[in-house]
Protein backbone atom coordinates (compact mmCIF):
# COMPACT_ATOMS: atom_id res chain seq x y z
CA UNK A 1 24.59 28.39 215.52
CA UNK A 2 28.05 28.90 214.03
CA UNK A 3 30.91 26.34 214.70
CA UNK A 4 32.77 26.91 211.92
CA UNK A 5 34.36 29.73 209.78
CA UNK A 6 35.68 33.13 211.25
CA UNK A 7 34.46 35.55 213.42
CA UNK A 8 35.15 39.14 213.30
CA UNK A 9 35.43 40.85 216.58
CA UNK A 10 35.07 44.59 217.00
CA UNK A 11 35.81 46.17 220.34
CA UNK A 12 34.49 49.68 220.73
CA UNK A 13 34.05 52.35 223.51
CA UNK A 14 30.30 51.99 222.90
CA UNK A 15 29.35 48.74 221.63
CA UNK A 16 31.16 45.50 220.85
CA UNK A 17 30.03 44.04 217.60
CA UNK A 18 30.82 40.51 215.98
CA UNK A 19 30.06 39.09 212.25
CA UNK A 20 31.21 35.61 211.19
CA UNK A 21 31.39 34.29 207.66
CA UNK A 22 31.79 30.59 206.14
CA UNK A 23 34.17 29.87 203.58
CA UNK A 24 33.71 27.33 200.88
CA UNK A 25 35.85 26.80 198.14
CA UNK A 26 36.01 30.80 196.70
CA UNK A 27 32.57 31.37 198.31
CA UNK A 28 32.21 33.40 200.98
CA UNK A 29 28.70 33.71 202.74
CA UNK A 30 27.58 35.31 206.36
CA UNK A 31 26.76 33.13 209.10
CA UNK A 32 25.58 36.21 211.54
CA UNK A 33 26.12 39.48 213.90
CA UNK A 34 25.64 40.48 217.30
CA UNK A 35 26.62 43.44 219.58
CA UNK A 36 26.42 43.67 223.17
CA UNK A 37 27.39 46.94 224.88
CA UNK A 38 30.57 47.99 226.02
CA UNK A 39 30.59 48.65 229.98
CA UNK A 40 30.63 52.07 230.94
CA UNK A 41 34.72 53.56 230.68
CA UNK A 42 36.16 50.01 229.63
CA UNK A 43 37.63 51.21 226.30
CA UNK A 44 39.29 54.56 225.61
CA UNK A 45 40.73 55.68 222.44
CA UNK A 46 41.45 52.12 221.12
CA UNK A 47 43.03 50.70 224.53
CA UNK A 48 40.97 48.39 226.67
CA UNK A 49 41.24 49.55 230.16
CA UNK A 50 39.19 46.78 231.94
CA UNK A 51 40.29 43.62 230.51
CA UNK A 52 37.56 41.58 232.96
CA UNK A 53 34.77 43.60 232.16
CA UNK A 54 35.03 43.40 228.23
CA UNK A 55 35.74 40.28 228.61
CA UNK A 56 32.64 39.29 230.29
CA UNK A 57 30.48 41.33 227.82
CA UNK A 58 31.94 39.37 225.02
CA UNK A 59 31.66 36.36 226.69
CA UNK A 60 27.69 36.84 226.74
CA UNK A 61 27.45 37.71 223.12
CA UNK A 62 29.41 34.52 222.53
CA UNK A 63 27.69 31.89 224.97
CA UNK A 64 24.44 33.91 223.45
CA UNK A 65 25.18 33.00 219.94
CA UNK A 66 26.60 29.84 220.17
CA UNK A 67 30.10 31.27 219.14
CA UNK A 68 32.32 29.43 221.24
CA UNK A 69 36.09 28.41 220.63
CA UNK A 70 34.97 29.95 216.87
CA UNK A 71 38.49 31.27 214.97
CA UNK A 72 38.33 34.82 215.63
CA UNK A 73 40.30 37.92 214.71
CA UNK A 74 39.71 41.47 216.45
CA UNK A 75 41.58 44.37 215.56
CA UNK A 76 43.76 47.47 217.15
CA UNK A 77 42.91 50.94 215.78
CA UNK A 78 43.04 54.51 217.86
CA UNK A 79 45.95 57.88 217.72
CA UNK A 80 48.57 55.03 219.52
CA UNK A 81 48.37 52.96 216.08
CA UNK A 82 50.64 53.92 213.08
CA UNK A 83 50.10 52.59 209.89
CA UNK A 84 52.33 54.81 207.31
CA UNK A 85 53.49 54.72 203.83
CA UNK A 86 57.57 55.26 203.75
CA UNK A 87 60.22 54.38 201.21
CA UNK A 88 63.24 52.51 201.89
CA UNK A 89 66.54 51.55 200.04
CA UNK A 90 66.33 48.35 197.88
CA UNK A 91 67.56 45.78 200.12
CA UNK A 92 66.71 41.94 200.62
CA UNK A 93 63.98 41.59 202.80
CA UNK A 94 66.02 39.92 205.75
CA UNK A 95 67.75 43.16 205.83
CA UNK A 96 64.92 44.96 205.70
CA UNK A 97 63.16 43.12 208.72
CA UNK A 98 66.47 44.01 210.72
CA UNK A 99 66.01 47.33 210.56
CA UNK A 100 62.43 48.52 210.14
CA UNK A 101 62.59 48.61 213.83
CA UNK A 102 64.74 51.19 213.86
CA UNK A 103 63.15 53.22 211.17
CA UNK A 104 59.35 52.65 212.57
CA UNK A 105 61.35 54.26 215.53
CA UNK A 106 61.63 57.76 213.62
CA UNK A 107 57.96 57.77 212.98
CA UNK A 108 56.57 57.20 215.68
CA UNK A 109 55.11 60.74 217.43
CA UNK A 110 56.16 60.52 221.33
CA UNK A 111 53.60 63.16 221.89
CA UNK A 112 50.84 60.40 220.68
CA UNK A 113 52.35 57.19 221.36
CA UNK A 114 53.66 57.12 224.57
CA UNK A 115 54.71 53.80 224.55
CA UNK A 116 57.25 53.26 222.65
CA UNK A 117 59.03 51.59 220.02
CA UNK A 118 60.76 49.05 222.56
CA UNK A 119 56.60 48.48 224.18
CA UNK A 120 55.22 48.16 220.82
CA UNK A 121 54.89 45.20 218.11
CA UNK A 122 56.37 46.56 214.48
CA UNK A 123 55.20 44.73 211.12
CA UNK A 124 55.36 45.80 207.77
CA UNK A 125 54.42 44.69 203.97
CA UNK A 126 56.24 45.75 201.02
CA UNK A 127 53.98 46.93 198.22
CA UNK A 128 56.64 47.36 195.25
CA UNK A 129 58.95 49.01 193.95
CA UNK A 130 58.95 52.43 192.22
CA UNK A 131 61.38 55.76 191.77
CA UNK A 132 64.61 55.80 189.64
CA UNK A 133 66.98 54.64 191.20
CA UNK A 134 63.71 52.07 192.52
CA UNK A 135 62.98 52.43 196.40
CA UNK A 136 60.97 50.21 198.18
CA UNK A 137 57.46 50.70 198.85
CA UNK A 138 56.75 49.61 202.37
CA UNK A 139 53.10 49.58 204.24
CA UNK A 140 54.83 50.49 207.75
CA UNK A 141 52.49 49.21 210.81
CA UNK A 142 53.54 49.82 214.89
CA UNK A 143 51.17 49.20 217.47
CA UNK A 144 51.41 48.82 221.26
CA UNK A 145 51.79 45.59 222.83
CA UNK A 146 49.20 46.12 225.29
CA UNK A 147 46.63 46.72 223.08
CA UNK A 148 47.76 43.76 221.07
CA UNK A 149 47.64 41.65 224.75
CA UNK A 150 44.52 42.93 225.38
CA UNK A 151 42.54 41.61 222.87
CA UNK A 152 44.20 38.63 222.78
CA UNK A 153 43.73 38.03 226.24
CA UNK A 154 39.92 39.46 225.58
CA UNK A 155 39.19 36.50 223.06
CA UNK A 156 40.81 33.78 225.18
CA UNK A 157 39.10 33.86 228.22
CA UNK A 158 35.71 34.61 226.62
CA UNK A 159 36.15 31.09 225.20
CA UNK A 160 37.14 31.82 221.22
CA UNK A 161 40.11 31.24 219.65
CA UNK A 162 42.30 33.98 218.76
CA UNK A 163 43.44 33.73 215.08
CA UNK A 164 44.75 36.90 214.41
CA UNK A 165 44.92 40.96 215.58
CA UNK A 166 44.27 42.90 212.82
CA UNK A 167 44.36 46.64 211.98
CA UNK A 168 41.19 48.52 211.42
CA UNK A 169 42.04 50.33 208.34
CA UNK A 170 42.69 46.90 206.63
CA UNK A 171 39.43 45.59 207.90
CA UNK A 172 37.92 48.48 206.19
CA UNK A 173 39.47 47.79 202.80
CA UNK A 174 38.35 43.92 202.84
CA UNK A 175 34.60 45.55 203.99
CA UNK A 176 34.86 47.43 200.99
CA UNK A 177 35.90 45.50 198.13
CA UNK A 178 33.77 43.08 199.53
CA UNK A 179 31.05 45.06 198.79
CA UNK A 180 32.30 45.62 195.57
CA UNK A 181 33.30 49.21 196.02
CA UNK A 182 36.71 49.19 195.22
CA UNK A 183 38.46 52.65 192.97
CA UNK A 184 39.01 51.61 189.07
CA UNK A 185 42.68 51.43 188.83
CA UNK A 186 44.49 54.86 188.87
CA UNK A 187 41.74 56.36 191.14
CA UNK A 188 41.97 56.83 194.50
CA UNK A 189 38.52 56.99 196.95
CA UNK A 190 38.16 57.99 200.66
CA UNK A 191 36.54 55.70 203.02
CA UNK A 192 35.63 57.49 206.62
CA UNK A 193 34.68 55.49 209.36
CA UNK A 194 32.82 57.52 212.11
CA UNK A 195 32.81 55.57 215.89
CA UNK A 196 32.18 57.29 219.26
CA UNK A 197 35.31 58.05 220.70
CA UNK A 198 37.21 58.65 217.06
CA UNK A 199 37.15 58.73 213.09
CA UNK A 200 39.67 56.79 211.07
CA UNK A 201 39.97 58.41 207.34
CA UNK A 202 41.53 55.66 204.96
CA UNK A 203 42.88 56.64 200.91
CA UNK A 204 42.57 53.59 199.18
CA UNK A 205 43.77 53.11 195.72
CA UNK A 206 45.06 50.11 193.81
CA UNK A 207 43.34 47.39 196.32
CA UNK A 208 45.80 49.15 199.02
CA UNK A 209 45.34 51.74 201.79
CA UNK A 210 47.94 54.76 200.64
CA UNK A 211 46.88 56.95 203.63
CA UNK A 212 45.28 56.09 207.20
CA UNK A 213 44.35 58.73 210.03
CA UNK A 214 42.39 58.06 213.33
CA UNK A 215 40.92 61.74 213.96
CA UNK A 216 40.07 62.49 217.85
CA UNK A 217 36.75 63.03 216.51
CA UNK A 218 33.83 60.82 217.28
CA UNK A 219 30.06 60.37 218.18
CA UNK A 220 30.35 60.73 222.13
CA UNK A 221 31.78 64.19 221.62
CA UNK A 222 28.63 65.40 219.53
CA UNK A 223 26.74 63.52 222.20
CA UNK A 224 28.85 65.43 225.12
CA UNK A 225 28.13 68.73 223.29
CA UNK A 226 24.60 68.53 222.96
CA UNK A 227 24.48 67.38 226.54
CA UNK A 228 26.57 70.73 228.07
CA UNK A 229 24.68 73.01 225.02
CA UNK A 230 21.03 71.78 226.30
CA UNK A 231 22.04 70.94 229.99
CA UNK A 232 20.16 67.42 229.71
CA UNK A 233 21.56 63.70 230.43
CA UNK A 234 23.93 61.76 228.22
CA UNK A 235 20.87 59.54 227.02
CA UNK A 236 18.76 62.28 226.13
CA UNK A 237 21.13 64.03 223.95
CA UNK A 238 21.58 60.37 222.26
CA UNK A 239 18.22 61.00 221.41
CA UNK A 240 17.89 64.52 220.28
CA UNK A 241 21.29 63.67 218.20
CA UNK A 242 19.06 60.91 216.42
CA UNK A 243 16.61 63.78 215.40
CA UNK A 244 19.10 66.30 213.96
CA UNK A 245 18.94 67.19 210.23
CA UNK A 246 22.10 68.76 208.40
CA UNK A 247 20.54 71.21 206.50
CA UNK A 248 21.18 72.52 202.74
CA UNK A 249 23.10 75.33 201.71
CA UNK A 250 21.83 78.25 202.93
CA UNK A 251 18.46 76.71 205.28
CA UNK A 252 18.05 77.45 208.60
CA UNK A 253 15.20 75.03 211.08
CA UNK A 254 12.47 77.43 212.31
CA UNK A 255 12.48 75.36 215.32
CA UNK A 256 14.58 76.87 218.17
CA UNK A 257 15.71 73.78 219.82
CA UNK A 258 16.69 72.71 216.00
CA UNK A 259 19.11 75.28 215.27
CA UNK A 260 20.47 75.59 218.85
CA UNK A 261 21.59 71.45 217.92
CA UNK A 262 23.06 72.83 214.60
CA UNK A 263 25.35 75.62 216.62
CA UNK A 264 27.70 71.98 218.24
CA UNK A 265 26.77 69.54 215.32
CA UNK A 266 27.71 71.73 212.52
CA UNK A 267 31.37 72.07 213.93
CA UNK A 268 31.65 68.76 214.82
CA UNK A 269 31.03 67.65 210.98
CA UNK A 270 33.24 70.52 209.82
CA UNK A 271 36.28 69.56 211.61
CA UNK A 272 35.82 66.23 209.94
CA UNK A 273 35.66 68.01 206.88
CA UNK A 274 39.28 69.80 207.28
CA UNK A 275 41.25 66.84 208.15
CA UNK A 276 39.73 64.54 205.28
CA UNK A 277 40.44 67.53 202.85
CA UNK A 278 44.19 68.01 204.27
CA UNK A 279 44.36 64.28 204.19
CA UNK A 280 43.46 64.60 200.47
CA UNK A 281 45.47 67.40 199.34
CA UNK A 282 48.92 65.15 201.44
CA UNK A 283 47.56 62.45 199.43
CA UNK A 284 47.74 63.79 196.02
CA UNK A 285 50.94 65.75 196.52
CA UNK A 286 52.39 62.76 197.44
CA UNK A 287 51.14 60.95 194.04
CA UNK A 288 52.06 64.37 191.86
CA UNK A 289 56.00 63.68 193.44
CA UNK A 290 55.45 59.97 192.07
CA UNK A 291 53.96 61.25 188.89
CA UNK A 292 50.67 60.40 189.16
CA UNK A 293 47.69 63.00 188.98
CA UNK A 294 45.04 60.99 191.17
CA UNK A 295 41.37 61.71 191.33
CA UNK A 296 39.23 61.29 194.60
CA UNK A 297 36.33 61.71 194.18
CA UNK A 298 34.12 59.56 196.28
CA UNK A 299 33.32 59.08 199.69
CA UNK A 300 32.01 56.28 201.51
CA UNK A 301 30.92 56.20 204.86
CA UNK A 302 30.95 53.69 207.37
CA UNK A 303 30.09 53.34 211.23
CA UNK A 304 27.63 54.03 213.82
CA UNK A 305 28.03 58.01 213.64
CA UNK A 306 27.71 58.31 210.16
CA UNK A 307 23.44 58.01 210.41
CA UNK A 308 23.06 62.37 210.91
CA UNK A 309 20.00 62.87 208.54
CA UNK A 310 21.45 65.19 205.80
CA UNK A 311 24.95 64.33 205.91
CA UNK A 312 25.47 62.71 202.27
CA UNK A 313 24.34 66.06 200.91
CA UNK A 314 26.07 68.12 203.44
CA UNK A 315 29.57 66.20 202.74
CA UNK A 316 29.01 66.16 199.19
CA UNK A 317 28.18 69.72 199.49
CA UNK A 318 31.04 70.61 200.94
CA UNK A 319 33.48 68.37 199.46
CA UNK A 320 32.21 67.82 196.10
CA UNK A 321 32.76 64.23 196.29
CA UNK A 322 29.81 61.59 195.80
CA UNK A 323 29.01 60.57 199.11
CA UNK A 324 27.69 56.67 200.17
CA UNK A 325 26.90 54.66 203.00
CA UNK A 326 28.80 50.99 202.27
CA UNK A 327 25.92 48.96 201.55
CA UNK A 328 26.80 44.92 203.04
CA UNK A 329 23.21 43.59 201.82
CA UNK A 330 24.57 42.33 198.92
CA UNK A 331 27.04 39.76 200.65
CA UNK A 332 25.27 36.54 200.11
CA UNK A 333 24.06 34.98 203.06
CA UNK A 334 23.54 31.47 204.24
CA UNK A 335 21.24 32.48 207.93
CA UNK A 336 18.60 34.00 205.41
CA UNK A 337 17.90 37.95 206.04
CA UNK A 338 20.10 39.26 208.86
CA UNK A 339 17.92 42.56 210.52
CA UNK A 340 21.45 43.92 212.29
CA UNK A 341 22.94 44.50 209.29
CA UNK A 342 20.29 45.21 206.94
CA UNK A 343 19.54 48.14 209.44
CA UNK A 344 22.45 48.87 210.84
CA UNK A 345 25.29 47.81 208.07
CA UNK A 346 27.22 50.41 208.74
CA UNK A 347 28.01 49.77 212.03
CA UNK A 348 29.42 46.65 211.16
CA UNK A 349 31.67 47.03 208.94
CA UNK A 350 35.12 46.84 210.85
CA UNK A 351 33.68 42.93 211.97
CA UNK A 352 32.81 41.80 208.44
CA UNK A 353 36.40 43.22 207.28
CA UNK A 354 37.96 41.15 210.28
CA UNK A 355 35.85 38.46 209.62
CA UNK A 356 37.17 38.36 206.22
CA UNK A 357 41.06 38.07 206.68
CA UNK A 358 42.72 35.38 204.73
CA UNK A 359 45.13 34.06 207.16
């Protein structure tokens, strides 16, 4: 039973997963995870569109796991989130604050975000300095207020006590140096984080995220595919998903039902390809213009979708990047071995990340 510490709390369109740590001193050690299903059509590309129903579900996990009024932070992620990298004149940071709304204004895209600069909640971090004459470096971050409420209102009334809304992307980087995984300084490494209704693609160099993407790509697509390709139930192409095999340059499966899966899953994993490649090449253009000649070479995978048999070869393959699952086992534990995320670590990484902010 956990009374104490933080609990990360990741909402999903598929599952809703929690991990709690305990801090002491500089030591940080896991206290536990859980998941509980997401009801049917309650969360859609990041938004929650039941708020009773999730919060019910989370509510179950919590009474289940002895969680209650625990300090807890959950997280907003999905295509109505912006988190950019921009430049702005050097000013003092009061001035700054009085106009980022403004400028967050110019980025947002009204054919994504349709609600708004004046419905969302802006924030921002500056990073440094850099350019002759110097220009601000400023980690930009808009998000709606309902999806902000949401959760909020998710956490209170399933007994914990909100702490904090977070983004994913930063989750992701706390996951990952956690883990000890962090670029040497002057590198850069991709970190792709596969759900079910989309992917979010995250740069991250110097212990900072320099570009973040949610792709429209995700595990219930592949899913819907197989189902339309095979005309068979949502729950048996879960299953016949589970038993595809990427395979190596050049192989084809014998097996007819095996290659007829390849002809949907084979897209699905290229389009992932393209964007993380154009996400690369914007990447290191951007350094080049800063002066910097930045490799990126590695990949590490995180999520629930991320479990295709063959896909470390296939990506590495394809991008010629070293490609890794984030491995949590070696976060020091104090609830002795924890089966969720020795088998399943990847799914939780967004809730150790949240469970991880410093606030």
């Amino acid at each position: 039973m956990a009374s104490t510490g933080i609990l990360g709390l990741d909402i999903g369109s598929q599952q809703i997963k929690a991990a709690w740590v305990r801090r002491r001193r500089q030591q940080v050690t896991l206290g536990g995870a859980a998941r509980v299903p997401t009801p049917p059509n309650t969360v859609q590309d990041g938004a929650i569109l039941d708020t009773d129903q999730v919060t019910s579900a989370v509510r179950s996990m919590v009474q289940a796991h002895g969680l209650a009024n625990m300090e807890t932070v959950a997280a907003v992620s999905g295509s109505h989130v912006l988190v950019r990298a921009i430049k702005m004149p050097d000013m003092p940071t009061a001035t700054l604050r009085k106009s980022m709304r403004f400028e967050a204004a110019k980025h947002l895209d009204a054919g994504k975000n349709a609600f708004g600069i004046d419905a969302s909640a802006v924030e921002f971090e500056v990073m440094g300095r850099s350019g002759n004459p110097p220009q601000l470096d400023v980690l930009l971050v808009v998000a709606p207020n309902a999806l902000v409420q949401t959760r909020q209102k998710a956490m209170e009334n399933a007994g914990l006590e909100p702490l904090a809304v977070d983004v994913e992307a930063f989750a992701l980087l706390r996951a990952v140096e956690a883990a000890a995984r962090s670029p040497r300084p002057e590198e850069a490494l991709v970190v792709l984080d596969v759900g079910a209704s989309y992917t979010d693609l995250n740069i991250v160099m110097n212990g900072d995220v320099a570009v973040t993407r949610s792709i429209p790509v995700g595990g219930s697509a592949l899913t819907a595919s197989i189902a339309s390709l095979l005309n068979v139930s949502p729950e048996e192409a879960e299953k016949l998903k589970r038993e595809i095999a990427l395979p190596a340059e050049g192989e084809q499966p014998e097996e007819p039902t095996a290659r007829r899966l390849l002809e949907v899953t084979i897209p699905f994993v290229d389009e992932i390809v393209r964007e993380l490649r154009r996400s690369v090449i914007y990447f290191q253009s951007q350094a080049a213009e800063a002066g910097l000649q930045v490799a990126v070479d590695q990949l590490i995978l995180s999520g629930g979708s991320t479990q295709l048999r063959g896909l470390h070869a296939y990506l590495s393959a394809r991008l010629g990047m070293e490609v890794t699952t984030l491995d949590l086992s070696g976060i020091p534990s104090n609830a002795g071995p924890l089966p969720l995320l020795e088998n399943h670590g990847a799914e939780f990484t967004v809730a150790l990340g949240l469970a991880l902010k410093e606030v």
